[in-house]
Protein backbone atom coordinates (compact mmCIF):
# COMPACT_ATOMS: atom_id res chain seq x y z
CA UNK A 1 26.92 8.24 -19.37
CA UNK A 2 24.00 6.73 -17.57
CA UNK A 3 21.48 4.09 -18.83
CA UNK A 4 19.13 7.55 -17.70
CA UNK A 5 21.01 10.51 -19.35
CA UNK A 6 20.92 7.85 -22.72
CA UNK A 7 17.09 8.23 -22.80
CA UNK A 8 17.10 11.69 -24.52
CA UNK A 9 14.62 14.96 -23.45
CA UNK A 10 11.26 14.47 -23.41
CA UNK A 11 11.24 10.50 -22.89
CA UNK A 12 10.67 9.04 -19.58
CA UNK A 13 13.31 8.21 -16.99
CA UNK A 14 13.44 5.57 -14.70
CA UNK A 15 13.35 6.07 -11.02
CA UNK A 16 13.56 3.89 -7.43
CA UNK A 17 13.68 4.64 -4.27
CA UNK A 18 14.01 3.23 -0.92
CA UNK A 19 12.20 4.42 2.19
CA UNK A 20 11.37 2.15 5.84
CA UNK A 21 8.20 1.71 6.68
CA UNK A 22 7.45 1.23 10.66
CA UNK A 23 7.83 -2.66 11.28
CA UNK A 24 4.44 -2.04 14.10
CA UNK A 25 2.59 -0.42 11.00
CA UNK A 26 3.38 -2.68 8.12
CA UNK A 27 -0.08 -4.09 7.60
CA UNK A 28 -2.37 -0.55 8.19
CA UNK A 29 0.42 0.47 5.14
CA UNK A 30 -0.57 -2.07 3.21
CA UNK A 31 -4.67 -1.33 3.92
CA UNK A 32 -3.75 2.60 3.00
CA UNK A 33 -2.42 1.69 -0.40
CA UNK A 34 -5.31 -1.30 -0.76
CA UNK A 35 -7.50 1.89 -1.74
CA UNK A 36 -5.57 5.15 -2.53
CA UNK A 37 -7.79 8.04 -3.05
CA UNK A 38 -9.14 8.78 -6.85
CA UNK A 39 -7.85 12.46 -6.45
CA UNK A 40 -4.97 11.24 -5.41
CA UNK A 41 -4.31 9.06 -7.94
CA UNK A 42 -5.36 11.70 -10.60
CA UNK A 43 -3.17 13.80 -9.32
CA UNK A 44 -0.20 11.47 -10.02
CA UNK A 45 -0.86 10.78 -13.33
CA UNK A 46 -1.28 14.74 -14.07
CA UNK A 47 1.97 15.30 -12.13
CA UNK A 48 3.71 12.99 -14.67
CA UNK A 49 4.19 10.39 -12.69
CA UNK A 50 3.96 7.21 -14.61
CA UNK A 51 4.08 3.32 -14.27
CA UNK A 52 4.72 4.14 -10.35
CA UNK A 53 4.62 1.07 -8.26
CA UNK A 54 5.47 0.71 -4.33
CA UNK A 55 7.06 -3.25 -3.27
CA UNK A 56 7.32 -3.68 0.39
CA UNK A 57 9.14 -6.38 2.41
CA UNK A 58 8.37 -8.04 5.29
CA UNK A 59 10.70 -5.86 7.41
CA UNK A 60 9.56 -2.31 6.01
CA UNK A 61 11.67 -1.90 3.11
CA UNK A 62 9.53 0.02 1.16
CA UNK A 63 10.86 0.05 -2.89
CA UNK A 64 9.58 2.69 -4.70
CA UNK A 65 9.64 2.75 -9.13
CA UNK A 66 8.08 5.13 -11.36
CA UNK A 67 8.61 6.36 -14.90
CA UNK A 68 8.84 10.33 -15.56
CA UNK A 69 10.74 13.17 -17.51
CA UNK A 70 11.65 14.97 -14.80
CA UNK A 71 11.86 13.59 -11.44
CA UNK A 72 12.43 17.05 -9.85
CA UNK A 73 9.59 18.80 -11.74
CA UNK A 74 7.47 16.14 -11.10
CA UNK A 75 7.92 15.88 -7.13
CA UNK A 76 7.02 19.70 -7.32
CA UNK A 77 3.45 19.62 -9.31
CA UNK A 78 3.01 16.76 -6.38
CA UNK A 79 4.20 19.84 -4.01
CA UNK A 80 1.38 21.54 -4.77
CA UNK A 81 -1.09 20.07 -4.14
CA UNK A 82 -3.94 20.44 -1.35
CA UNK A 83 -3.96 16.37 -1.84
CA UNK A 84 -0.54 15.27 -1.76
CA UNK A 85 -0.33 17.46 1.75
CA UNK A 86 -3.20 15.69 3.33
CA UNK A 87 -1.71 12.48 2.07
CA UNK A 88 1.76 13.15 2.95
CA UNK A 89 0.28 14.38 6.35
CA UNK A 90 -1.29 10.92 6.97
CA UNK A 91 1.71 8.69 5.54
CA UNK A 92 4.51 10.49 7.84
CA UNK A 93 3.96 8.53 10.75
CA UNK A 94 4.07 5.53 9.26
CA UNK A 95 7.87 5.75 7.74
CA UNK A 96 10.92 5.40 9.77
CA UNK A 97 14.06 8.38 9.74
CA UNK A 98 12.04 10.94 7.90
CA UNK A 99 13.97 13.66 10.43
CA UNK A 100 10.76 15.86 10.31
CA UNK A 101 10.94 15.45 5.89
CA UNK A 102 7.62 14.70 3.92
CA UNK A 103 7.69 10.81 2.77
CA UNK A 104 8.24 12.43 -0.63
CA UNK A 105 11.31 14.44 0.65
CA UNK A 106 12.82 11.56 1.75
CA UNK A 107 12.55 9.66 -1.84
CA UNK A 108 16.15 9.84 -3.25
CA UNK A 109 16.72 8.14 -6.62
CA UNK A 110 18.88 5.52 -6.71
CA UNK A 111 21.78 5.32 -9.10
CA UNK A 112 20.69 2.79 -11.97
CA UNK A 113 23.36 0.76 -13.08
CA UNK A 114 21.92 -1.40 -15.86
CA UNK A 115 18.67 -2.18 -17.31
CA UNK A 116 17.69 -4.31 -20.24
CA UNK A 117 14.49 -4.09 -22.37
């Protein structure tokens, strides 16, 4: 059993991902997140999105962590939204090997193999 399925239903799971961002576009990136829209934002936290943080790297590496229940239901309230699909419209260019995918497509959890409170 994972360090995930041990958390029980109904508490909040753990969840990185990895995504490139465009070496060229690195610092407009950076000014995007500097001031993410309030909507946006709100729309996050109703989504059940939780503790979400995005670390970048000099060369792109974007790592993505948030806390949720449900990964999957929460990528969908996202989904449908008018806000997320102007945002994911505007972020697209900026990532590297989306193959024509949303940035939020592209997010696939890694496999965590040990945490400690």
């Amino acid at each position: 059993m994972t360090p995930a399925e041990r958390t029980g239903e109904g508490a909040r799971r753990r969840v990185c991902f990895l995504l490139k961002v465009r070496s060229e576009r690195l610092a407009e990136y950076r000014e995007r997140h500097a001031e993410v829209w309030p909507e946006m934002r709100a729309a996050l936290s109703a989504a059940g999105w939780h503790n979400y943080s995005l670390f970048l790297r000099d060369d792109g590496l974007l790592v993505g962590y948030l806390e949720t229940e449900d990964f999957d239901r929460a990528r969908a309230a996202m989904d449908a939204t008018e806000v997320n699909a102007r945002w994911q419209q505007q972020m697209a260019p900026y990532f590297e090997a989306l193959d024509g995918a949303a940035p939020d497509a592209a997010m696939v959890p890694l496999a965590e193999v040990f945490h400690l409170d």
